[in-house]
Protein backbone atom coordinates (compact mmCIF):
# COMPACT_ATOMS: atom_id res chain seq x y z
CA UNK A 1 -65.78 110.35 -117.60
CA UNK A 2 -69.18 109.04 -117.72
CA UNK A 3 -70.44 106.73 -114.98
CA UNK A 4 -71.53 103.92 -116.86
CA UNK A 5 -67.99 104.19 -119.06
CA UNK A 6 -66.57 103.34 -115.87
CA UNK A 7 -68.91 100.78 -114.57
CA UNK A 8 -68.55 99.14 -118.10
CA UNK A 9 -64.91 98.42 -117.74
CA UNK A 10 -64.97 97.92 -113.64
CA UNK A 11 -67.27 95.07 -115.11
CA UNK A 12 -64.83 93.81 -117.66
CA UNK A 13 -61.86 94.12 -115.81
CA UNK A 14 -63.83 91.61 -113.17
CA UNK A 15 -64.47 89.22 -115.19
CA UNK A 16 -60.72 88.30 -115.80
CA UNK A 17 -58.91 89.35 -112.66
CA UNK A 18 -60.27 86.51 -110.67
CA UNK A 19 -62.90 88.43 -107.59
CA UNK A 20 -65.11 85.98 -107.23
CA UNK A 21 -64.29 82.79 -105.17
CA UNK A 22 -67.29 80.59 -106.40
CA UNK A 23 -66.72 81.99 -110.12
CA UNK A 24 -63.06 80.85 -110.66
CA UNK A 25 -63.03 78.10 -108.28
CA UNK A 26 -59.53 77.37 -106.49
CA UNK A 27 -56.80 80.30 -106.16
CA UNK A 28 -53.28 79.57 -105.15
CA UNK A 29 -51.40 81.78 -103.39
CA UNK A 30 -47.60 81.60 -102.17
CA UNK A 31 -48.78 82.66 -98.78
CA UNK A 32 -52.02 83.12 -96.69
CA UNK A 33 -51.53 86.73 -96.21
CA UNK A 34 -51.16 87.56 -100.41
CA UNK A 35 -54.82 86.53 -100.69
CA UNK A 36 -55.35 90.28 -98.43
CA UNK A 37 -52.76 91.98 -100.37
CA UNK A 38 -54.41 90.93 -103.59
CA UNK A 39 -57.55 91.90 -102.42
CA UNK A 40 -56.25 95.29 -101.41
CA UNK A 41 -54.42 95.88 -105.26
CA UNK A 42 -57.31 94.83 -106.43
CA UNK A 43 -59.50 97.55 -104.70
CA UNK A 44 -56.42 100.40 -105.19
CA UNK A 45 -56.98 99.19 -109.36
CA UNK A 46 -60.82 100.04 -109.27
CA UNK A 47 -60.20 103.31 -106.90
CA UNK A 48 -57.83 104.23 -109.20
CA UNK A 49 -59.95 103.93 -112.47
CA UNK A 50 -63.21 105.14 -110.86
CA UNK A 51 -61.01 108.28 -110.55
CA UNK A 52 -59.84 108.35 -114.33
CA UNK A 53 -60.82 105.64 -116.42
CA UNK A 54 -57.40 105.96 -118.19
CA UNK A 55 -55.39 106.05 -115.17
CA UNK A 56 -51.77 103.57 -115.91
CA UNK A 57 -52.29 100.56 -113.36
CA UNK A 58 -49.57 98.45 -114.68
CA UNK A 59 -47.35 97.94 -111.90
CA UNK A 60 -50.29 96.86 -109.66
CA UNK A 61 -51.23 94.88 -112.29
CA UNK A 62 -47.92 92.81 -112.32
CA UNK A 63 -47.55 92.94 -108.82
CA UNK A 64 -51.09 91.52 -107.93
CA UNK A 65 -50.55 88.70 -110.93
CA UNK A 66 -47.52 87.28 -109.33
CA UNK A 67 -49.33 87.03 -106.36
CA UNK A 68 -51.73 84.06 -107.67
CA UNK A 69 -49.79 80.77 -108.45
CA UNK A 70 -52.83 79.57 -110.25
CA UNK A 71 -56.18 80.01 -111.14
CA UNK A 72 -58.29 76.63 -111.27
CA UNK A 73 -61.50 77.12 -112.80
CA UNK A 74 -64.34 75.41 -111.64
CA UNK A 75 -64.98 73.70 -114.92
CA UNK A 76 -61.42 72.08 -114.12
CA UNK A 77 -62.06 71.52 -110.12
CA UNK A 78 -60.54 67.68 -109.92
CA UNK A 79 -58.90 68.02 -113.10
CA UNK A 80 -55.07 68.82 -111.91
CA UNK A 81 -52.75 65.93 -109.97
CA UNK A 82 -50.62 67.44 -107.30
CA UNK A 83 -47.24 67.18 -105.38
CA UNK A 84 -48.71 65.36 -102.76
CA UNK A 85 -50.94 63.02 -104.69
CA UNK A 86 -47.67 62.58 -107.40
CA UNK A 87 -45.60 61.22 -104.47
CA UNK A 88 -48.40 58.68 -103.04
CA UNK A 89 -49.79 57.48 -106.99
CA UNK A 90 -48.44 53.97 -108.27
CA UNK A 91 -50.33 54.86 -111.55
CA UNK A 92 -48.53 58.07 -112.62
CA UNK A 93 -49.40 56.99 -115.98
CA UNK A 94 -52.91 58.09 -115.61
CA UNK A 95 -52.12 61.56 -114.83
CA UNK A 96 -52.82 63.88 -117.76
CA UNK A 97 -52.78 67.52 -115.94
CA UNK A 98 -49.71 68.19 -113.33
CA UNK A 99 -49.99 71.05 -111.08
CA UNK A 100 -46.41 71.39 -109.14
CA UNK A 101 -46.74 74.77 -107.06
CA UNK A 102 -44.20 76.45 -104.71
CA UNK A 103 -41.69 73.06 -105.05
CA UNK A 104 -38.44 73.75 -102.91
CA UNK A 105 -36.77 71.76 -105.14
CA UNK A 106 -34.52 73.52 -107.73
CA UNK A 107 -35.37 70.34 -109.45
CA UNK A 108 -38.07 68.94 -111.48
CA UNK A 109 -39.24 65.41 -109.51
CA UNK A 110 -37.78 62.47 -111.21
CA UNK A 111 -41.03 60.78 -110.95
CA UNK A 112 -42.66 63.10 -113.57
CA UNK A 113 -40.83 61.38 -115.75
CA UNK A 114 -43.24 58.09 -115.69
CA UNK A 115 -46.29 60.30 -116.11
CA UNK A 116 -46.21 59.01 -119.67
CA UNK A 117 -49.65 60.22 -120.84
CA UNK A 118 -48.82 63.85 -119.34
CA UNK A 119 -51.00 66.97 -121.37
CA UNK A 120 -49.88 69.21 -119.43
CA UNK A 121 -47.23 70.25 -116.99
CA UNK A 122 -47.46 73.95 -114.60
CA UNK A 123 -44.37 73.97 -112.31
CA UNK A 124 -45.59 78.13 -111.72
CA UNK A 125 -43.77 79.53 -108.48
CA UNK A 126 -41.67 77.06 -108.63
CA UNK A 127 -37.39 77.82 -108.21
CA UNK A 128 -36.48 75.21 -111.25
CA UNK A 129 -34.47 77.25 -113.73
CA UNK A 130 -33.36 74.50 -116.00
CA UNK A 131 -35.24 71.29 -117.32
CA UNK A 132 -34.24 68.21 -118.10
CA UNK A 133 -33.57 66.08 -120.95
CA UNK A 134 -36.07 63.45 -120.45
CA UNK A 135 -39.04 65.65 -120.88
CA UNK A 136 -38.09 64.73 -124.11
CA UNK A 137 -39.66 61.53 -123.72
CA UNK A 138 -43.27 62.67 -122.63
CA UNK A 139 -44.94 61.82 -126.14
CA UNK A 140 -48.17 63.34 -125.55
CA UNK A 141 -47.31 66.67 -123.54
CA UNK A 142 -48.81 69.88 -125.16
CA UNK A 143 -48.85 72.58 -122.51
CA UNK A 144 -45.57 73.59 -120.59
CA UNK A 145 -46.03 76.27 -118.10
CA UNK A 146 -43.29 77.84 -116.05
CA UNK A 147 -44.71 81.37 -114.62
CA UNK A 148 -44.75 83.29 -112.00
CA UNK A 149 -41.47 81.88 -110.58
CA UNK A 150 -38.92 85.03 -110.76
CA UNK A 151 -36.79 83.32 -113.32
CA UNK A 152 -34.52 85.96 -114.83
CA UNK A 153 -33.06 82.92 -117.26
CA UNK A 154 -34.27 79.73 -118.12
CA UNK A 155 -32.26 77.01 -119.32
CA UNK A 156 -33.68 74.38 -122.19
CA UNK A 157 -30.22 72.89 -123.41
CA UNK A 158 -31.25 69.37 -125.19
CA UNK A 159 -34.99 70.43 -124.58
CA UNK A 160 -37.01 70.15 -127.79
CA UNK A 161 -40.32 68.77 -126.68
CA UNK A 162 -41.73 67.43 -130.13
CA UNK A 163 -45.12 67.62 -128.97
CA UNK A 164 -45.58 70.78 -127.11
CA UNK A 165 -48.03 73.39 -128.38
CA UNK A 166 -48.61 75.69 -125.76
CA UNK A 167 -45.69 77.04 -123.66
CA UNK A 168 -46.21 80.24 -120.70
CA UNK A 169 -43.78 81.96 -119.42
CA UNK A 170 -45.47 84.84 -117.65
CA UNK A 171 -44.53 86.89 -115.14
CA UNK A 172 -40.97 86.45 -114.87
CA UNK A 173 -38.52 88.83 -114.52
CA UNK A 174 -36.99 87.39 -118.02
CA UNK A 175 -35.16 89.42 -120.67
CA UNK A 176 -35.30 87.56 -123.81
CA UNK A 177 -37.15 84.76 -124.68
CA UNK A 178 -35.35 81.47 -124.02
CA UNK A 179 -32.83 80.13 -126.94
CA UNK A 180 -33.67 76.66 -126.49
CA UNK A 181 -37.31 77.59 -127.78
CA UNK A 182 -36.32 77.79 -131.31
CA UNK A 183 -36.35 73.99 -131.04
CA UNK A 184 -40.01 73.23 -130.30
CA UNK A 185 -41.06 72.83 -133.72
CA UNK A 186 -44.44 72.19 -132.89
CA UNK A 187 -45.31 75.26 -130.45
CA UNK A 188 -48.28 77.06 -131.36
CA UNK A 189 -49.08 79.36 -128.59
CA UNK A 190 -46.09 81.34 -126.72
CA UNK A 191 -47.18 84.06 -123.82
CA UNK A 192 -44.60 86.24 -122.42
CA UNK A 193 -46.62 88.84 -121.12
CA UNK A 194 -45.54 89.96 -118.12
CA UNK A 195 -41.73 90.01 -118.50
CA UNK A 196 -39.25 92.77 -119.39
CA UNK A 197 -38.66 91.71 -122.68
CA UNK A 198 -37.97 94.82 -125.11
CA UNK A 199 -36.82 92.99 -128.36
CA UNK A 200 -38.93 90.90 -130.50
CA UNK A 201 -35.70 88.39 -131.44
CA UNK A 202 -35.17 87.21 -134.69
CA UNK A 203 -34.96 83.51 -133.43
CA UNK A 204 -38.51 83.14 -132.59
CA UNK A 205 -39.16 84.07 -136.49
CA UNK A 206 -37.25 80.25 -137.09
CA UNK A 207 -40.72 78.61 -135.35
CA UNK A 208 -42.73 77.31 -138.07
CA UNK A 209 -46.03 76.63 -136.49
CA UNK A 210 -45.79 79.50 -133.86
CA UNK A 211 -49.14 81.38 -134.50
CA UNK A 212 -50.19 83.25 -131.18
CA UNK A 213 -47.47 85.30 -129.39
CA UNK A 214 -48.53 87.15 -126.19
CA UNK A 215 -46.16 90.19 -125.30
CA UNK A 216 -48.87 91.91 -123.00
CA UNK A 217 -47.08 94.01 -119.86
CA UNK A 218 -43.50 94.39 -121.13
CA UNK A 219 -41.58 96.82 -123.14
CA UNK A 220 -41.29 95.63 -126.41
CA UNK A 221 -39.28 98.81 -128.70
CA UNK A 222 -37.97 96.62 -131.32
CA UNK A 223 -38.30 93.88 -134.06
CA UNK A 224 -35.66 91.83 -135.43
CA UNK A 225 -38.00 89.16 -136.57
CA UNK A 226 -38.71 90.65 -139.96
CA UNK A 227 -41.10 88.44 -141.02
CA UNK A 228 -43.03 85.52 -140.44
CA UNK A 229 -45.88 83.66 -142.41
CA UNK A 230 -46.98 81.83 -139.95
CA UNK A 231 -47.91 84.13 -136.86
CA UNK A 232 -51.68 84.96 -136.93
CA UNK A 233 -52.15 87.16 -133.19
CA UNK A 234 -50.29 89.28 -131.48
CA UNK A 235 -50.78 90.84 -128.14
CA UNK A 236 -48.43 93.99 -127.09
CA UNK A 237 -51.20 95.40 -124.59
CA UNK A 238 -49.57 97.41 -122.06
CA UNK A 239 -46.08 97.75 -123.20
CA UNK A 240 -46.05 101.99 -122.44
CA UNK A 241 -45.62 102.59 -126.35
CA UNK A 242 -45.82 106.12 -127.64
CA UNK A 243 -45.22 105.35 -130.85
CA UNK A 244 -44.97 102.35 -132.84
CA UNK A 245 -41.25 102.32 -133.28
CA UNK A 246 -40.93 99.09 -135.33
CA UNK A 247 -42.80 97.20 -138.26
CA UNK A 248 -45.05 94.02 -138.54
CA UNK A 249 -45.19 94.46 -142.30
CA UNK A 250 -43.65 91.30 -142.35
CA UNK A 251 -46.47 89.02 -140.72
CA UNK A 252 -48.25 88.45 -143.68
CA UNK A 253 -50.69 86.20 -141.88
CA UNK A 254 -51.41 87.75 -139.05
CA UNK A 255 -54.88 88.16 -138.04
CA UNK A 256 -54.85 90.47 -135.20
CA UNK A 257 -53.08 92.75 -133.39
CA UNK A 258 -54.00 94.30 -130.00
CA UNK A 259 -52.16 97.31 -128.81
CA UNK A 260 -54.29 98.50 -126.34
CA UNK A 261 -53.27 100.23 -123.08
CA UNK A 262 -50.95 102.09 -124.64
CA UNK A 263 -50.30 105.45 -124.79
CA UNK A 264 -49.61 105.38 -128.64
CA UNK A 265 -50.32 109.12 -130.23
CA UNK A 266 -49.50 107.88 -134.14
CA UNK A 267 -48.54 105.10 -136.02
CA UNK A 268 -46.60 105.21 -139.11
CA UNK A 269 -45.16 101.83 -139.69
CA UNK A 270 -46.96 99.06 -141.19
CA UNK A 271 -48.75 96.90 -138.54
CA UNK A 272 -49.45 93.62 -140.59
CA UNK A 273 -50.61 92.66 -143.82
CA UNK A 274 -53.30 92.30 -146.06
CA UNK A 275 -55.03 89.50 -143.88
CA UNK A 276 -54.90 92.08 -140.77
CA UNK A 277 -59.07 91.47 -139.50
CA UNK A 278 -59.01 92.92 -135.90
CA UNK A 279 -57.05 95.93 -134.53
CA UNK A 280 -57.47 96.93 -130.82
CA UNK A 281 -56.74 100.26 -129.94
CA UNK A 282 -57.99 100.74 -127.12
CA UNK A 283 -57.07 103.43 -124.49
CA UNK A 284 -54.25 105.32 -126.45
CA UNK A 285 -54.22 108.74 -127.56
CA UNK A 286 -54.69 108.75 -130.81
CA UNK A 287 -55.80 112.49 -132.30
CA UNK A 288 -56.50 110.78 -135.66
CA UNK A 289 -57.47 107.67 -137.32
CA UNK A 290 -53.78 106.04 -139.09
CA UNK A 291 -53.57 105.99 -142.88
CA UNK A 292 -51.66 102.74 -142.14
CA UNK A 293 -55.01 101.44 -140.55
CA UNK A 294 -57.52 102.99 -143.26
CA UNK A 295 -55.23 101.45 -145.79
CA UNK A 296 -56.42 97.79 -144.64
CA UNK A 297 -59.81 97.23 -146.80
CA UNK A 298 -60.33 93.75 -145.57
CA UNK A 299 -60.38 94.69 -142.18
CA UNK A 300 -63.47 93.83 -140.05
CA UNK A 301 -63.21 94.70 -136.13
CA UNK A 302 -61.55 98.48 -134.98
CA UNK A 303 -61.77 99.36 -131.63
CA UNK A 304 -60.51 102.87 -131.47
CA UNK A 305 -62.50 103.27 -128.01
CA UNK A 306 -60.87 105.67 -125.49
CA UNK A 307 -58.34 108.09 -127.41
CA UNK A 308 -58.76 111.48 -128.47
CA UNK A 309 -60.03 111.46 -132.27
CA UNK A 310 -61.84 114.57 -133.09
CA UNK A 311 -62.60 113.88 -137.03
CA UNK A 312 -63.25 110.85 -138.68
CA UNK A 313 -61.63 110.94 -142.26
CA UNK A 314 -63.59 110.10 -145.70
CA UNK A 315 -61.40 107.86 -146.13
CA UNK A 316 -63.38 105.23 -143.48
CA UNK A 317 -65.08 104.81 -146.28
CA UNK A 318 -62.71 102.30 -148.35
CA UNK A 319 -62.56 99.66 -145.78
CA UNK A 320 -65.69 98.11 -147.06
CA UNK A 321 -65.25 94.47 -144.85
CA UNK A 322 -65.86 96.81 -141.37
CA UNK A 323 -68.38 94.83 -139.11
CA UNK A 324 -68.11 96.37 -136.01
CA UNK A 325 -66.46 100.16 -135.70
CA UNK A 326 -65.99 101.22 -131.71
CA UNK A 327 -65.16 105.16 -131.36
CA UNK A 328 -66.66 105.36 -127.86
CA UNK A 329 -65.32 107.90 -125.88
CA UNK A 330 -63.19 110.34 -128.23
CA UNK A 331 -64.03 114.07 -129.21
CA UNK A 332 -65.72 113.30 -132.49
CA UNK A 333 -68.32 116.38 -133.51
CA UNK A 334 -69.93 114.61 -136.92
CA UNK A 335 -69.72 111.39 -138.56
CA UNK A 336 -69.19 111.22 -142.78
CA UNK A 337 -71.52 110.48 -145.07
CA UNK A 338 -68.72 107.95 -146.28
CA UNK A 339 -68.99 105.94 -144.00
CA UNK A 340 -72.60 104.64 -145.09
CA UNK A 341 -70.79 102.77 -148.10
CA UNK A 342 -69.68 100.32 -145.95
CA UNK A 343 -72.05 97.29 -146.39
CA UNK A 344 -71.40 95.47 -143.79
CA UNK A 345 -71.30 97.72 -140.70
CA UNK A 346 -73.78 96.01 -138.65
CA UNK A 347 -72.35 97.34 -134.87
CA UNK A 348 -71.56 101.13 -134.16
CA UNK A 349 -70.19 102.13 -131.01
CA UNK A 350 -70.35 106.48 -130.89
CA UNK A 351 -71.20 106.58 -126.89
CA UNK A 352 -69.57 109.44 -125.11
CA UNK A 353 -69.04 111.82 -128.38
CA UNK A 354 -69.99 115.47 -128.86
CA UNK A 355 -72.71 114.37 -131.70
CA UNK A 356 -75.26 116.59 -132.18
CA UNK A 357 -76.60 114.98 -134.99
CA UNK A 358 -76.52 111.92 -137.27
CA UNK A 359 -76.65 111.95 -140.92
CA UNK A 360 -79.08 110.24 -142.68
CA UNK A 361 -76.99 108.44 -144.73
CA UNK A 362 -76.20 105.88 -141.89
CA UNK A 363 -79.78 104.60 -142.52
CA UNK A 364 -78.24 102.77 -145.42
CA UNK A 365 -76.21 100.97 -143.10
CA UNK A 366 -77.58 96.89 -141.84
CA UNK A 367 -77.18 98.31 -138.15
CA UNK A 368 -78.24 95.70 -136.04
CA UNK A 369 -76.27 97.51 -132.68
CA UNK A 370 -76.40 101.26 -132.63
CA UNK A 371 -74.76 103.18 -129.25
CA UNK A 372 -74.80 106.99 -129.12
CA UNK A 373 -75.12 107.48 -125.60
CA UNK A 374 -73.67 110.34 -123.91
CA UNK A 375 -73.73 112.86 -126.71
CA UNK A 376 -75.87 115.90 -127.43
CA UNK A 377 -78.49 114.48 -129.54
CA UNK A 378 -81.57 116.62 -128.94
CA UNK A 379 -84.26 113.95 -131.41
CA UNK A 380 -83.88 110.23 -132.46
CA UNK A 381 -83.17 110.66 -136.36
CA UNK A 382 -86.52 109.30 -137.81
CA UNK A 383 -84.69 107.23 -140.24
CA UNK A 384 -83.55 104.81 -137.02
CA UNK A 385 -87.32 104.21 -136.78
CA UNK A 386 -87.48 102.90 -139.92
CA UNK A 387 -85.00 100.51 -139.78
CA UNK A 388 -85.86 96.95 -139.64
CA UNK A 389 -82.52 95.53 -138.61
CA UNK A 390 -81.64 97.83 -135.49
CA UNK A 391 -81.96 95.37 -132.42
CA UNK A 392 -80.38 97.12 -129.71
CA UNK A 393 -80.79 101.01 -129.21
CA UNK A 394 -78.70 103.07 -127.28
CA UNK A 395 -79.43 106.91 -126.99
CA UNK A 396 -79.40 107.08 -123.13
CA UNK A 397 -77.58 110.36 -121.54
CA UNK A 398 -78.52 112.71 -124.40
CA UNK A 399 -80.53 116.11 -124.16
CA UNK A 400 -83.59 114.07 -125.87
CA UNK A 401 -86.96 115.98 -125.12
CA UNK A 402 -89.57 113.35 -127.03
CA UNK A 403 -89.59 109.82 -128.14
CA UNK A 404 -91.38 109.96 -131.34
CA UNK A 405 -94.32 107.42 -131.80
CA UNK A 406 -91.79 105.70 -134.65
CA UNK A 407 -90.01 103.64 -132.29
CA UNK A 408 -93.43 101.28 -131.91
CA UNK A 409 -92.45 100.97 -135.38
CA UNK A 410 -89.37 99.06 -135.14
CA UNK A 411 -89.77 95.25 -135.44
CA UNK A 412 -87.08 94.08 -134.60
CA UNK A 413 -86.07 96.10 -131.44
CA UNK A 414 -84.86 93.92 -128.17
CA UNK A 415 -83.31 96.77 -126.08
CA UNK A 416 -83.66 100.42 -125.83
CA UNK A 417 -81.76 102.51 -123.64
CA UNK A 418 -82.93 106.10 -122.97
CA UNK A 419 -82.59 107.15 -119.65
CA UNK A 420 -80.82 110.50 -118.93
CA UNK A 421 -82.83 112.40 -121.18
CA UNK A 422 -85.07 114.80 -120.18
CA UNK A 423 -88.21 113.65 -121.92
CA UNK A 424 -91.01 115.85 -121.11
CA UNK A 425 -94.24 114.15 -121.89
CA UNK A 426 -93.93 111.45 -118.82
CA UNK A 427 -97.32 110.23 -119.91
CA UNK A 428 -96.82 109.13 -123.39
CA UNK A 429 -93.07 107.49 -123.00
CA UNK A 430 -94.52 105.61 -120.20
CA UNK A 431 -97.15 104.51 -123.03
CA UNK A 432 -94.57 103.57 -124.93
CA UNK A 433 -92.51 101.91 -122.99
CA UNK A 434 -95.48 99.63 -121.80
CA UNK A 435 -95.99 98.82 -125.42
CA UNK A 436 -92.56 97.65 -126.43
CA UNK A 437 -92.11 95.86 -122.95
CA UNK A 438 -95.44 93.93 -124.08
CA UNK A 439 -93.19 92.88 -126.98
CA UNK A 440 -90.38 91.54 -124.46
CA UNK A 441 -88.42 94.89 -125.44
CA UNK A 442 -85.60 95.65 -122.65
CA UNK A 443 -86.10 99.15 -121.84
CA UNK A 444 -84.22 101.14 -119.29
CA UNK A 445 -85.78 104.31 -118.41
């Protein structure tokens, strides 16, 4: 695996896994000494990918998750009312955001109860395992999060929340989704991830406004909720699927689907309908692009990044709403002319390939992002140079021998990208490269 493939995702995986202090403000741990251990899962995680970039961290993953109670942004320092500060208040009713972590209590405090303008309400690490009726009562609360807190059931008998939107239940050790859910007729947002949930149940099908359902890090094999018009995302991310063993034919609305972090080799069953936009398939090992995903002409974002597709199929060809295609790091050897009919292609990832050349029939193409790094290009096609729309250039990591004069010719260029080549006229790429830096071109050489 390529070094910058690596540093790429290190870099993503950063950005949402909480390293830096000053970044994501206050962490809560449930003791002093998980802050080290975290640190040290952390570090195993990056070891462990810098070794294989596909290498299944899961299980550190979850572990190192249920470490942190919460995650308080800066942006939302001041934001949250504690324990402490619930006890001492004699205006609950100006508290809008409750954060009760690591209570004791198998209870939920009585005095929540007068926090009548309550938005939201985390009780993560927490022991309560059932809630009470008068939640019903708080009018205006739209977030309800439980995780983190080992529950392996949850009660919600009499709980129907009319105004709840958002409800988290992550990183549990639950089985199935709460009954009582079925009653929140207003929930919008439901994440599970984290669980060991292995059945999508038919109940949750019976919420009419549920439209994002997070199923990330469990083990999801089977669907019994048929259908649903109302569900636009779903997330099953990490759920150790070699095949996809059930339908979503059904969600006629849904919008995307991730099922990345897999280790999916086909998929035969339908994976939405006709409004299916973005598809995430990252990291599975796919040989071949799916009919069932060709099929989907109204499609506009596939990430097919990190599997092991060797030919890309005419067929590409019909899905003529494609914005942004991302086939970085497979075994593809030549790209079809096909897929220069689609009109709106305008982002391209081929990086880490076995591309020798590329067809000239991608200059019809309104590329404004083109990456073929880390292939076996020997010349920049001349038809890139004569491109007006190509901003962002990246033929790095190739076995490139001259920059033709043509890229001075590009007018709208903003970064280039061509080190790891082995350019031989130093003198004239350096001219070059003075030239489009003059024109506050990014170039890495």
């Amino acid at each position: 695996m390529k070094v910058t493939a690596v540093c790429t995702l290190l870099l993503c995986m950063l950005s949402f896994t909480a390293f830096s202090q000053r970044a994501f403000g206050t962490r809560i741990y449930r003791s002093s000494g998980d802050s080290a251990q975290y640190d040290l899962i952390r570090k195993q995680i990056t070891n462990n990918l810098q070794a294989d970039i596909k290498s299944n961290n899961d299980a550190l993953h979850v572990k190192g998750e249920k470490l942190i109670i919460k995650v308080i942004p800066m942006y939302q320092d001041g934001l949250y009312t504690f324990y402490d500060e619930l006890l001492r208040t004699d205006r609950p009713d100006t508290i809008t955001h409750l954060g009760l972590y690591l209570l004791s209590e198998k209870e939920l405090p009585v005095k929540v109860a007068q926090c009548v303008n309550l938005k939201e309400l985390d009780i993560s690490g927490c022991r309560i395992q059932k809630l009470p009726s008068w939640l019903n009562e708080l009018k205006q609360l739209e977030v309800l999060t439980l995780s983190k807190s080992d529950l392996r059931r949850l009660k919600l008998r009499n709980i129907h929340m009319p105004s709840v939107k958002q409800v988290n239940l992550s990183y549990n050790e639950l089985r199935r989704i709460p009954r009582g859910l079925t009653s929140f007729d207003s929930l919008e947002e439901l994440n599970f991830s984290g669980n060991h949930l292995r059945t999508l149940p038919r109940s949750i099908g019976r919420l009419p406004n549920l439209a994002y359902l997070n199923l990330g890090y469990n083990r999801v094999r089977r669907n019994r909720m048929r259908s649903n018009s109302n569900v636009k995302s779903i997330n099953l991310a990490h759920n150790g699927l070699h095949k996809m063993t059930f339908s979503l034919g059904g969600f006629s609305k849904l919008i995307s689907l991730n099922l990345s972090y897999n280790a999916i080799v086909a998929i035969d069953k339908e994976i939405g309908g006709q409004s299916l936009l973005v598809v995430n398939l990252y990291n599975n090992r796919l040989r071949q692009i799916p009919e069932t995903i060709l099929k989907h002409s109204d499609m506009i974002n596939l990430d097919l990044s990190h599997n092991e597709i060797t030919h890309v199929p005419a067929a590409i060809g019909r899905m003529k709403a494609l914005n942004v295609l991302s086939l970085w790091d497979n075994e593809v050897t030549s790209i079809p002319n096909e897929l220069s009919r689609l009109p709106g292609l305008s982002t391209l990832y081929l990086q880490d390939n076995q591309l020798s050349t590329l067809t000239d029939s991608l200059s019809r193409l309104p590329l404004v992002k083109l990456d073929v790094g880390y292939n076996r290009l020997t010349t920049i096609p001349s038809w890139v140079f004569r491109s007006a729309a190509i901003q962002e250039l990246y033929v790095n990591n190739n076995d490139i021998m001259q920059i033709e004069e043509g890229i001075l010719a590009m007018p709208n260029l903003r970064i280039l990208y061509i080190f790891g080549n082995p350019i031989a006229d130093e003198v004239i790429i350096q001219k070059y490269i003075k030239v489009l830096r003059e024109r506050n071109v990014d170039v890495k050489r």
